[in-house]
PDB file of N, CA and C in Angstrom:
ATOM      1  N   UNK A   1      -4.084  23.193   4.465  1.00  0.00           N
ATOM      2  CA  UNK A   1      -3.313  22.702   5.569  1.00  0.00           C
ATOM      3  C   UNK A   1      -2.059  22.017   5.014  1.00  0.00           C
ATOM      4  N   UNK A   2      -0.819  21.994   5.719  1.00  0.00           N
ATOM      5  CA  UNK A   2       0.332  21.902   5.038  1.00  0.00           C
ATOM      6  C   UNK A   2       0.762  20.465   6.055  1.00  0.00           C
ATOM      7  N   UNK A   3       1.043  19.785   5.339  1.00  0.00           N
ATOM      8  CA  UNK A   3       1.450  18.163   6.462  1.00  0.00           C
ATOM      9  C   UNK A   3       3.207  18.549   7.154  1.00  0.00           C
ATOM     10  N   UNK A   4       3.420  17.437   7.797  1.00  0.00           N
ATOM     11  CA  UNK A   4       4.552  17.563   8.314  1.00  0.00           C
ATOM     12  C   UNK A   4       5.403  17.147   7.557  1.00  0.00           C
ATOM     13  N   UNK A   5       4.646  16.259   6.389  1.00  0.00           N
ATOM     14  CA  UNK A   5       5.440  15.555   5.231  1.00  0.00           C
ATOM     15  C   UNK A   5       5.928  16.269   4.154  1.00  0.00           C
ATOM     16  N   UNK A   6       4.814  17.315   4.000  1.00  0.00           N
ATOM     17  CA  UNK A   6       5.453  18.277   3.264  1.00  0.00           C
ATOM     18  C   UNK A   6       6.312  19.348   3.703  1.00  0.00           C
ATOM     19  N   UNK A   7       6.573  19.589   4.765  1.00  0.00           N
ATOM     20  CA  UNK A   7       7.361  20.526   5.220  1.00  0.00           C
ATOM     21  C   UNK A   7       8.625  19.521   5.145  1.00  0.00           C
ATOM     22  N   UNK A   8       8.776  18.336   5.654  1.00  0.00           N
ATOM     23  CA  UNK A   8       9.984  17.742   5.635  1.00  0.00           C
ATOM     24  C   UNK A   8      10.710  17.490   4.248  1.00  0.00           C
ATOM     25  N   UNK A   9       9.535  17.420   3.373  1.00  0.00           N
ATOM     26  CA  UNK A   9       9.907  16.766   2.025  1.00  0.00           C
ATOM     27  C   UNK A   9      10.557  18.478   1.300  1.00  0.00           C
ATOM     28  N   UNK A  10       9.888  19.770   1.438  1.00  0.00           N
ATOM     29  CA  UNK A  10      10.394  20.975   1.386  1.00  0.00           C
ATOM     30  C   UNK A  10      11.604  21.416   1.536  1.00  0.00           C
ATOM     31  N   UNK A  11      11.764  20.886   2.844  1.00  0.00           N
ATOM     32  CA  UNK A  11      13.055  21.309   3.729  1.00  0.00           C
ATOM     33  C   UNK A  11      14.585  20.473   2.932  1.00  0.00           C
ATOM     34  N   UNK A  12      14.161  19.447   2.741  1.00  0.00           N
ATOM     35  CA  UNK A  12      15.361  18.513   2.489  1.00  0.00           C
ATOM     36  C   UNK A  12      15.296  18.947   0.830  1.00  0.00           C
ATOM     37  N   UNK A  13      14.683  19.129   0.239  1.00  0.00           N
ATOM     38  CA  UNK A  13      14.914  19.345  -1.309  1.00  0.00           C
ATOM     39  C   UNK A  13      15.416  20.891  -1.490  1.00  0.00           C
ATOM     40  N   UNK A  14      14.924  21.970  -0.341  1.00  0.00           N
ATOM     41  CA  UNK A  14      15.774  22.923  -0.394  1.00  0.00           C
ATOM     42  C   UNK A  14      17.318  22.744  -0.043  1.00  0.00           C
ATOM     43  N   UNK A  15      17.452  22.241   1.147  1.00  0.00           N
ATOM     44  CA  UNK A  15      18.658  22.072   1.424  1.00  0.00           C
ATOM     45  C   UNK A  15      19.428  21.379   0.724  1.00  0.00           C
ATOM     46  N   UNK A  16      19.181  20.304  -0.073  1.00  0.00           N
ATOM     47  CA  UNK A  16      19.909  19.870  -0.743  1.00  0.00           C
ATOM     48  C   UNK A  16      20.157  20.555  -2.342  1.00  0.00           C
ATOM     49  N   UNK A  17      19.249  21.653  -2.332  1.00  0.00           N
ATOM     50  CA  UNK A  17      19.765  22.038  -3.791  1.00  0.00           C
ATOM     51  C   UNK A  17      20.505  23.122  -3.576  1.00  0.00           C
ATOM     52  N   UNK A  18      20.790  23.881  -1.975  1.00  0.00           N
ATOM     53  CA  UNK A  18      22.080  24.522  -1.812  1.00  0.00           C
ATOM     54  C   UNK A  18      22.863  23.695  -1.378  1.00  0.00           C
ATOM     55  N   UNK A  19      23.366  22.458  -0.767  1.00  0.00           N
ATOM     56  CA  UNK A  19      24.392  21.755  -0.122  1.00  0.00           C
ATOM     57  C   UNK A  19      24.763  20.792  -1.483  1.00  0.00           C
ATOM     58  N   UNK A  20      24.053  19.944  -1.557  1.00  0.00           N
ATOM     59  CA  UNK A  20      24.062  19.160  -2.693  1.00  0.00           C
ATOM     60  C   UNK A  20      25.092  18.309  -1.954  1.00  0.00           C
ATOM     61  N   UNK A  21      24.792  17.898  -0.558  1.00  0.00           N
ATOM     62  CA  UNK A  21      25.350  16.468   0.050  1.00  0.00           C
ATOM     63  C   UNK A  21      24.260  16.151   0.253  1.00  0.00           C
ATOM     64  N   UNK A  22      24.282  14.822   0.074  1.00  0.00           N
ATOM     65  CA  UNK A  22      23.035  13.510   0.851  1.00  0.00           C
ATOM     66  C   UNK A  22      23.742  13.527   1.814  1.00  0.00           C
ATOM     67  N   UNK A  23      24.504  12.962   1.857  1.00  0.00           N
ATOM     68  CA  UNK A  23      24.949  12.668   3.295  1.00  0.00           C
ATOM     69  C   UNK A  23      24.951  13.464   4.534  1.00  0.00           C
ATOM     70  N   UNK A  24      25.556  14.616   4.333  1.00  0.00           N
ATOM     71  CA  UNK A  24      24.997  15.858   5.137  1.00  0.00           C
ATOM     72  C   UNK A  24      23.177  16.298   5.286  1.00  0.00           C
ATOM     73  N   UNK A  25      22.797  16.142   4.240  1.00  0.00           N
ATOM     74  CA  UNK A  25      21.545  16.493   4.270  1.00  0.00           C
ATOM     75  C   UNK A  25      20.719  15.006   5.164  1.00  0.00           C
ATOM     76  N   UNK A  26      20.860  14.333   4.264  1.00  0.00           N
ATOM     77  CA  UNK A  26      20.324  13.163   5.281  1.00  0.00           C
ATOM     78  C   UNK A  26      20.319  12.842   6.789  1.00  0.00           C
ATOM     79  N   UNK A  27      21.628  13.159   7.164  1.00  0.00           N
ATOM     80  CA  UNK A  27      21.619  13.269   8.540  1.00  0.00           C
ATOM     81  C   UNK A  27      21.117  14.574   8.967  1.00  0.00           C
ATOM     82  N   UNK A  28      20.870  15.414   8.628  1.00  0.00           N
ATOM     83  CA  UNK A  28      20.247  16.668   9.317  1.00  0.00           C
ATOM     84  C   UNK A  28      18.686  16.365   8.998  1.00  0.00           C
ATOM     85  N   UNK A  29      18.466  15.505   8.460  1.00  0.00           N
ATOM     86  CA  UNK A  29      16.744  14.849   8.401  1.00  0.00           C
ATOM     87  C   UNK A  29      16.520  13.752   9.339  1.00  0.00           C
ATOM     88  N   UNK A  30      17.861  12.779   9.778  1.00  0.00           N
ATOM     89  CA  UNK A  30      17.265  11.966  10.308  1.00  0.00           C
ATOM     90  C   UNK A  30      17.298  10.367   9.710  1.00  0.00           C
ATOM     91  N   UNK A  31      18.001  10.694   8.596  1.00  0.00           N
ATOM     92  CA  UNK A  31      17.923   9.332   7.459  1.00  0.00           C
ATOM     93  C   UNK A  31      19.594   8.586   7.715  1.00  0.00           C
ATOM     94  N   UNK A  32      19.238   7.290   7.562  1.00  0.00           N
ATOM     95  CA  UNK A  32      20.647   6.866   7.581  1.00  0.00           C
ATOM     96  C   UNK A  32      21.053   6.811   5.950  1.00  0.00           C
ATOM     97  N   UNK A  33      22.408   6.699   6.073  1.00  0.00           N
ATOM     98  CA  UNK A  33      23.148   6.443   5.012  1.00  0.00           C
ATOM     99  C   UNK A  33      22.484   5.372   3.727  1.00  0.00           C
ATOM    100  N   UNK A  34      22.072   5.587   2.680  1.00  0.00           N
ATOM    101  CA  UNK A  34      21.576   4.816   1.635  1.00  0.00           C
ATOM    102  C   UNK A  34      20.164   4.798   1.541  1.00  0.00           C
ATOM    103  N   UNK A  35      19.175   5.649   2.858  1.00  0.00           N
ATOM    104  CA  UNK A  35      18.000   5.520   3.186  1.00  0.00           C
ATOM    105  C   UNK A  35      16.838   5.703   1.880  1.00  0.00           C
ATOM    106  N   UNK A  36      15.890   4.532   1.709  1.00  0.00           N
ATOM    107  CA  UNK A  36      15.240   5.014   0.483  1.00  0.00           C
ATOM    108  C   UNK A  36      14.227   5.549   0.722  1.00  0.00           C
ATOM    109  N   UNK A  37      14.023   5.836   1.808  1.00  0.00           N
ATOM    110  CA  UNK A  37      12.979   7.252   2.036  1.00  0.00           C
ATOM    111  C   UNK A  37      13.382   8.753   2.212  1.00  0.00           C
ATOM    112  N   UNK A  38      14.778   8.837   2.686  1.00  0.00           N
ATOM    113  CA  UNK A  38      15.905   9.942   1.951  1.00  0.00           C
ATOM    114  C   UNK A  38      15.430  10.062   0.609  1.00  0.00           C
ATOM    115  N   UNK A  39      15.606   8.804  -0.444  1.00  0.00           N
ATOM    116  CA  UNK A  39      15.830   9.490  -1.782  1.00  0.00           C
ATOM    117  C   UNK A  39      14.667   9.651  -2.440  1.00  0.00           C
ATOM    118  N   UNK A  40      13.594   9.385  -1.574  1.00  0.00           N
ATOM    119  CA  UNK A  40      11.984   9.546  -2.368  1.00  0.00           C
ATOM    120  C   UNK A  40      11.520  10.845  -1.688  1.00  0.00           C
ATOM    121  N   UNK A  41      12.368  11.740  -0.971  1.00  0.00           N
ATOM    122  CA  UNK A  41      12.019  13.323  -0.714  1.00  0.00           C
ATOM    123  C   UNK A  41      13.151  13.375  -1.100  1.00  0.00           C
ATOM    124  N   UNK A  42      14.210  13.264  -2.148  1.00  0.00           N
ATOM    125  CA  UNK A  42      15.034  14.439  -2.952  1.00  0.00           C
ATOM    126  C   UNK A  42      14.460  14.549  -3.777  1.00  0.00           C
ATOM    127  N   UNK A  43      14.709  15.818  -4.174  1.00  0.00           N
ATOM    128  CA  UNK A  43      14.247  16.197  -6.091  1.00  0.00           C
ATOM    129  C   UNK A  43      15.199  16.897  -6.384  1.00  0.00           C
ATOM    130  N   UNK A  44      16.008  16.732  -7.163  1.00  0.00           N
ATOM    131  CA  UNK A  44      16.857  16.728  -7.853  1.00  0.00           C
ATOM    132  C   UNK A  44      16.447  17.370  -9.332  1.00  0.00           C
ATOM    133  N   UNK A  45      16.575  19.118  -8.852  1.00  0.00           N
ATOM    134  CA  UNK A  45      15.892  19.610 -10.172  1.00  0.00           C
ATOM    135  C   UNK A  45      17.146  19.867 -11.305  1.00  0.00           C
ATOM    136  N   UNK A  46      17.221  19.789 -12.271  1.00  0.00           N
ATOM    137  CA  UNK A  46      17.600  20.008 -13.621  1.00  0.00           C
ATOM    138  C   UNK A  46      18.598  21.020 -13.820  1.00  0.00           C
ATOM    139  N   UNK A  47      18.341  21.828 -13.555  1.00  0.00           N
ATOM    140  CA  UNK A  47      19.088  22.597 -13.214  1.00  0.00           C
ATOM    141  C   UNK A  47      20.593  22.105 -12.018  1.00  0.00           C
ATOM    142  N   UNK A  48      20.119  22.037 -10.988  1.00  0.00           N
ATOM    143  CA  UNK A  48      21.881  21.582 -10.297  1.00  0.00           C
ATOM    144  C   UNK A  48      22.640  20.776 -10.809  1.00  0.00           C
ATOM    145  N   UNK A  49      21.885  19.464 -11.947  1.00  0.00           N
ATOM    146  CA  UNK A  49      22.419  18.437 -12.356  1.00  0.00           C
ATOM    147  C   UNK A  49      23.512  19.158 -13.136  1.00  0.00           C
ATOM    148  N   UNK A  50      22.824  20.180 -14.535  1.00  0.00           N
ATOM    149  CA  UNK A  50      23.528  20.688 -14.944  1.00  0.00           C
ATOM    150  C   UNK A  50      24.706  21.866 -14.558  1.00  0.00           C
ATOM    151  N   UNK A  51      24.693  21.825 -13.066  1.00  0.00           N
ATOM    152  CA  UNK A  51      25.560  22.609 -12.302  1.00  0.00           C
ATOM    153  C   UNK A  51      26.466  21.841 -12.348  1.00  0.00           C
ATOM    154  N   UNK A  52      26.499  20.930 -11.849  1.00  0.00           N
ATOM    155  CA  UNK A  52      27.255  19.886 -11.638  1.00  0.00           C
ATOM    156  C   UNK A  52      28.289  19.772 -13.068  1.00  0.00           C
ATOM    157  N   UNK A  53      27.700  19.048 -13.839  1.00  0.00           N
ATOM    158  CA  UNK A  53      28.118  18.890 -15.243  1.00  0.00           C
ATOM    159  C   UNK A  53      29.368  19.997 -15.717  1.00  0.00           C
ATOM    160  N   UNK A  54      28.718  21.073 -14.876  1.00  0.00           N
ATOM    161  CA  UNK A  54      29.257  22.118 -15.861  1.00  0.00           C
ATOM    162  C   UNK A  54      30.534  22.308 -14.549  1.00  0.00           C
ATOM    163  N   UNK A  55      30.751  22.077 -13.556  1.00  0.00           N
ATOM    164  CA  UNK A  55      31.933  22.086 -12.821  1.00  0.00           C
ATOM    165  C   UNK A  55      32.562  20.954 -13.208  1.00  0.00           C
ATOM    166  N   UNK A  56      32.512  20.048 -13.554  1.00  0.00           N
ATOM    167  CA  UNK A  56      33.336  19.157 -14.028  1.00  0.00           C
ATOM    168  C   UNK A  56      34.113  19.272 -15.227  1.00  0.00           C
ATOM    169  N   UNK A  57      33.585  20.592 -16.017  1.00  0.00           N
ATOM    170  CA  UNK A  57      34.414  20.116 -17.188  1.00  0.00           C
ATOM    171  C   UNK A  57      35.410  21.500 -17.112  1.00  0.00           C
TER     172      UNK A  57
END
């Protein structure tokens, strides 16, 4: 059986590893701005970080 927590916690870690806004993403969850239950369903895999990294230089 799959919780609602995990579908939410799913949803927002997908979306954010194509958007890669909190802020956008957060509000399409429901979270306000700085929310620390926002940032305890991101995961932030290893990979985008190094996406990131690598557009910057």
């Amino acid at each position: 059986m799959v919780s609602s927590h995990l579908a939410r916690r799913t949803f927002i870690g997908n979306a954010y590893m194509k958007v890669q806004d909190p802020n956008l993403i957060g509000k399409m969850s429901g979270h306000t701005e700085g929310s620390h239950a926002f940032a305890r369903y991101r995961n932030i895999e290893d990979s985008t970080l190094r996406g990131i990294i690598d557009l910057m230089q």
